[in-house]
Protein backbone atom coordinates (compact mmCIF):
# COMPACT_ATOMS: atom_id res chain seq x y z
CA UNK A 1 0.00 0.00 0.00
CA UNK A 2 1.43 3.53 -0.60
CA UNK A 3 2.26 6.28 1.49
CA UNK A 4 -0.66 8.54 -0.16
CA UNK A 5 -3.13 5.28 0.00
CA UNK A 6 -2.41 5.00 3.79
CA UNK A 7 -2.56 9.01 4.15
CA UNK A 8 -6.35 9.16 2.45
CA UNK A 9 -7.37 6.24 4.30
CA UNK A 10 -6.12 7.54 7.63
CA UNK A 11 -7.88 10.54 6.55
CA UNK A 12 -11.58 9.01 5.27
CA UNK A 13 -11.06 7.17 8.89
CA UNK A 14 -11.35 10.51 10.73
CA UNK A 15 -13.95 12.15 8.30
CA UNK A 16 -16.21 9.08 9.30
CA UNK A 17 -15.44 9.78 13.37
CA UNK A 18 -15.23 13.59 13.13
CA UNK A 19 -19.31 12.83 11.49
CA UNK A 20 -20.04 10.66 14.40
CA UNK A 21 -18.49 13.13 16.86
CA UNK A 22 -21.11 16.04 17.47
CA UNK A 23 -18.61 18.19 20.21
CA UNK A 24 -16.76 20.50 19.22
CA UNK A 25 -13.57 22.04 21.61
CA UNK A 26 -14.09 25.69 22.46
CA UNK A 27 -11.52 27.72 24.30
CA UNK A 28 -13.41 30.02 26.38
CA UNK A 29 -12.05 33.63 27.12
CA UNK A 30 -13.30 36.96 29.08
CA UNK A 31 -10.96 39.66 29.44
CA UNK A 32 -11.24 42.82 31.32
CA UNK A 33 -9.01 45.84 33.01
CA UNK A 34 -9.80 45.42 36.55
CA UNK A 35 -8.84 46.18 40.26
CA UNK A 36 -8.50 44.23 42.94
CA UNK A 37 -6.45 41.62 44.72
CA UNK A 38 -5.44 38.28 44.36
CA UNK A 39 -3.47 36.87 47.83
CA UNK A 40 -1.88 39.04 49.57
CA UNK A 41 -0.99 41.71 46.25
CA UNK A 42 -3.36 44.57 44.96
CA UNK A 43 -3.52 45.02 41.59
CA UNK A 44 -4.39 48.53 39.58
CA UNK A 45 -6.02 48.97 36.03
CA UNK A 46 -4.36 45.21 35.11
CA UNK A 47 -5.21 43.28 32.07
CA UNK A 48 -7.30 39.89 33.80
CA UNK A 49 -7.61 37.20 30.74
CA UNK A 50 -10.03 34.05 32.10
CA UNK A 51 -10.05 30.90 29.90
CA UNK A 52 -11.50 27.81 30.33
CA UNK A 53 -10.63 25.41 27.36
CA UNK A 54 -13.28 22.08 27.22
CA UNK A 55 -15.43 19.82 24.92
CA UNK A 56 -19.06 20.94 24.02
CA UNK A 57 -19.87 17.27 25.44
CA UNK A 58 -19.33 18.96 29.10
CA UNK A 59 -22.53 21.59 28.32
CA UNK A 60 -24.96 21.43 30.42
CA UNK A 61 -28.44 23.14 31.23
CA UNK A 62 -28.75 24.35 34.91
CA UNK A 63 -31.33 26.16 37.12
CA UNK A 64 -33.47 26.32 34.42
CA UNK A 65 -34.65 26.93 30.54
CA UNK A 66 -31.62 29.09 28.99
CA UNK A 67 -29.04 29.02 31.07
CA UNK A 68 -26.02 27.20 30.35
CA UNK A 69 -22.47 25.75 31.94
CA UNK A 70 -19.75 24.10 30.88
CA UNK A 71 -17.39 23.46 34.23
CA UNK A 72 -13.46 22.66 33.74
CA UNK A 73 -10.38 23.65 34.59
CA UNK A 74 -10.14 27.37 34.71
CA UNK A 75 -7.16 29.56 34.29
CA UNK A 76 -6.28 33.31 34.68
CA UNK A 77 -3.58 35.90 34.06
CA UNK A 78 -3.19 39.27 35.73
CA UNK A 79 -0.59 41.19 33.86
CA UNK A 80 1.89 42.05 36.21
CA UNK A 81 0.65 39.73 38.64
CA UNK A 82 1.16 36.21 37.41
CA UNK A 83 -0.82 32.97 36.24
CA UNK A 84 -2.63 31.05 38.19
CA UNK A 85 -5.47 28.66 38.55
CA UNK A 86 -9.03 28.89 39.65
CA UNK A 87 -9.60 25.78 42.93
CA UNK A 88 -13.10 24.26 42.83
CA UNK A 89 -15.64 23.82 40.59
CA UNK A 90 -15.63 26.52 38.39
CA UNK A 91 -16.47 26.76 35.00
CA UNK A 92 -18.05 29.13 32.02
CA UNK A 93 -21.40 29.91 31.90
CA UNK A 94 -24.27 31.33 29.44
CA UNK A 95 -27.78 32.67 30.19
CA UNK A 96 -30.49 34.55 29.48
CA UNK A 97 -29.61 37.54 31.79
CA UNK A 98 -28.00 38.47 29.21
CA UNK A 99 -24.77 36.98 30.04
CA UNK A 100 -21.58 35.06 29.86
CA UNK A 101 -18.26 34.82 31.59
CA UNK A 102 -17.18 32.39 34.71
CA UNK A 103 -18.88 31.75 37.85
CA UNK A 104 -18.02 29.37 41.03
CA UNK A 105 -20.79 27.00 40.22
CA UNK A 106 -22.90 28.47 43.22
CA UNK A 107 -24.28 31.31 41.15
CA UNK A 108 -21.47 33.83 41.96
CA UNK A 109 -19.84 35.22 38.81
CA UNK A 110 -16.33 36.08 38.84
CA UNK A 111 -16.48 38.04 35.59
CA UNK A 112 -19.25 38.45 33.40
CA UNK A 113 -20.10 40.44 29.81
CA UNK A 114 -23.52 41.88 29.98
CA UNK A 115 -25.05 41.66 25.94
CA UNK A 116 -28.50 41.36 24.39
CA UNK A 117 -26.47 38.89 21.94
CA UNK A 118 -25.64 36.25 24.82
CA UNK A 119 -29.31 36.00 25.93
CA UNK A 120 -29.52 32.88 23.52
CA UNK A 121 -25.82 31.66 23.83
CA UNK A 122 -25.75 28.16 24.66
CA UNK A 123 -21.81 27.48 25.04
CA UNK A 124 -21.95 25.06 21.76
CA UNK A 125 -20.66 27.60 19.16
CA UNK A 126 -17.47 29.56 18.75
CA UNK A 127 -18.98 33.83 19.14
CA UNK A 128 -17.51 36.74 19.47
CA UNK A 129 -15.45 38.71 20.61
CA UNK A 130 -18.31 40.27 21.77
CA UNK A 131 -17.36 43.57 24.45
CA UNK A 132 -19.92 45.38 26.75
CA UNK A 133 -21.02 46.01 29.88
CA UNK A 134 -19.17 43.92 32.90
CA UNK A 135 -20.44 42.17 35.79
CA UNK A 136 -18.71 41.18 38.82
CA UNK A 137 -19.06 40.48 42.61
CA UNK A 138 -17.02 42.52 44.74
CA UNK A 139 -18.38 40.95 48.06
CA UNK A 140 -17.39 37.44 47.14
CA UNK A 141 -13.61 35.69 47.25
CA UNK A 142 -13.12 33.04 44.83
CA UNK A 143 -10.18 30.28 45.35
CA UNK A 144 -6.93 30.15 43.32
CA UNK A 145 -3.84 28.92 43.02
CA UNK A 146 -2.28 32.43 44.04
CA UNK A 147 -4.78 33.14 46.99
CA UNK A 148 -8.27 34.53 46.95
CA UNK A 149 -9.28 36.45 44.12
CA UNK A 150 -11.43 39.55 44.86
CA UNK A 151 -12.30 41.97 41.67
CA UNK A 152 -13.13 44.96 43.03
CA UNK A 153 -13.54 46.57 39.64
CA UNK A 154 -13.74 46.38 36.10
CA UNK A 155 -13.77 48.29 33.13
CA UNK A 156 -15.90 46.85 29.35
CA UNK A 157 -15.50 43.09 29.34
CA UNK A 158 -15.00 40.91 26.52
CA UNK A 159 -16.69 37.56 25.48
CA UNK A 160 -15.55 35.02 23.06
CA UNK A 161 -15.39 30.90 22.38
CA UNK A 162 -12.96 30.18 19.62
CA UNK A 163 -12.84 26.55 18.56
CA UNK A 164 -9.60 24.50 18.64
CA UNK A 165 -9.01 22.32 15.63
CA UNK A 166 -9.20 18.49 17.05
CA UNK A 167 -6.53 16.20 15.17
CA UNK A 168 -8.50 15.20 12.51
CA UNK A 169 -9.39 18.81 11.31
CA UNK A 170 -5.33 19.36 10.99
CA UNK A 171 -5.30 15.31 9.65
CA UNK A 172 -7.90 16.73 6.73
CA UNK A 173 -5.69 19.77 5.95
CA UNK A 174 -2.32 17.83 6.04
CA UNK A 175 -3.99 15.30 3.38
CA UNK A 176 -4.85 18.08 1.28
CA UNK A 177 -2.02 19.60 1.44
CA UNK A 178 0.23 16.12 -0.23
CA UNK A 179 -2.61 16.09 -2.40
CA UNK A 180 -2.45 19.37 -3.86
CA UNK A 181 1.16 18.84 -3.99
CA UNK A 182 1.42 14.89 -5.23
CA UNK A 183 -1.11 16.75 -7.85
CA UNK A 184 1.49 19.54 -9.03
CA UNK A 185 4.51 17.40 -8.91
CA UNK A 186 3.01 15.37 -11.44
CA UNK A 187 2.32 18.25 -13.79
């Protein structure tokens, strides 16, 4: 069998589990300029970026018709600051507030982007960047790798889910790629 046989089989082979696969991976992001502290350091006017990277599978509805979560493993960066890790069971969330951002999975939102637009957002879809209005809670701590994080406040927020191309996506692309050039070396 040839190299290009065994390169459009491998690839037919994903088309056929990419089709029975109906998640898609979404990296999750809300940024913001905010105040606040994180341990025992105060922060000014820094950059915050959240992200939550996970698998559509992981949606879930919650409290009710329209609103949405998708808990995982949620990271931050302050700039000037550090990296660090939220502890517990965090996640993103969607609803019909109009929201999204991350929350603590008790209902307490770490940072949120208020839009008409994410009033129907159900996690599944890559959207935005979509920037507005932010929501926080300054009277709640939430649990990191650093220390508590407190956000005292925060100036527009930003909303987006980008998806990550899974191995067979990049598989596809590779195959086309000998393809196009098996095709032109022949010519």
């Amino acid at each position: 069998m040839s190299k290009a046989t065994r390169i459009i089989l491998a690839a037919m082979l994903c088309v056929f589990l990419v089709g029975a696969a109906n998640a898609v991976n979404l990296t999750y992001t809300e940024t913001a300029v905010v105040s606040g502290t994180v341990g025992a350091t105060n922060f000014s006017n820094a950059l915050i970026t959240i992200t939550e990277s996970a698998d559509t599978s992981g949606v879930y509805v919650y409290g009710g018709p329209g609103y949405y979560t998708n808990p995982g493993l949620v990271t931050f960066s302050i700039a000037g600051i550090g990296s660090g890790t939220l502890t517990g069971a965090y996640g993103v969330f969607a609803s019909p507030y109009p929201a999204a951002g991350f929350w603590d999975g008790l209902g307490d939102s770490i940072l949120d982007t208020v839009n008409a637009t994410l009033g129907t957002y159900d996690l599944m879809t890559p959207i935005g960047p979509i920037t507005d209005s932010p929501f926080i809670r300054p009277d709640v701590n939430f649990t990191t790798s650093l220390g508590d994080l407190n956000i005292q406040d925060a100036g527009q927020a930003t909303f987006s889910a980008v998806g990550v191309p899974e191995p067979c996506s990049l598989i596809l692309l590779a195959t086309g790629l000998v393809g196009f050039a098996i095709r032109k070396q022949r010519k």
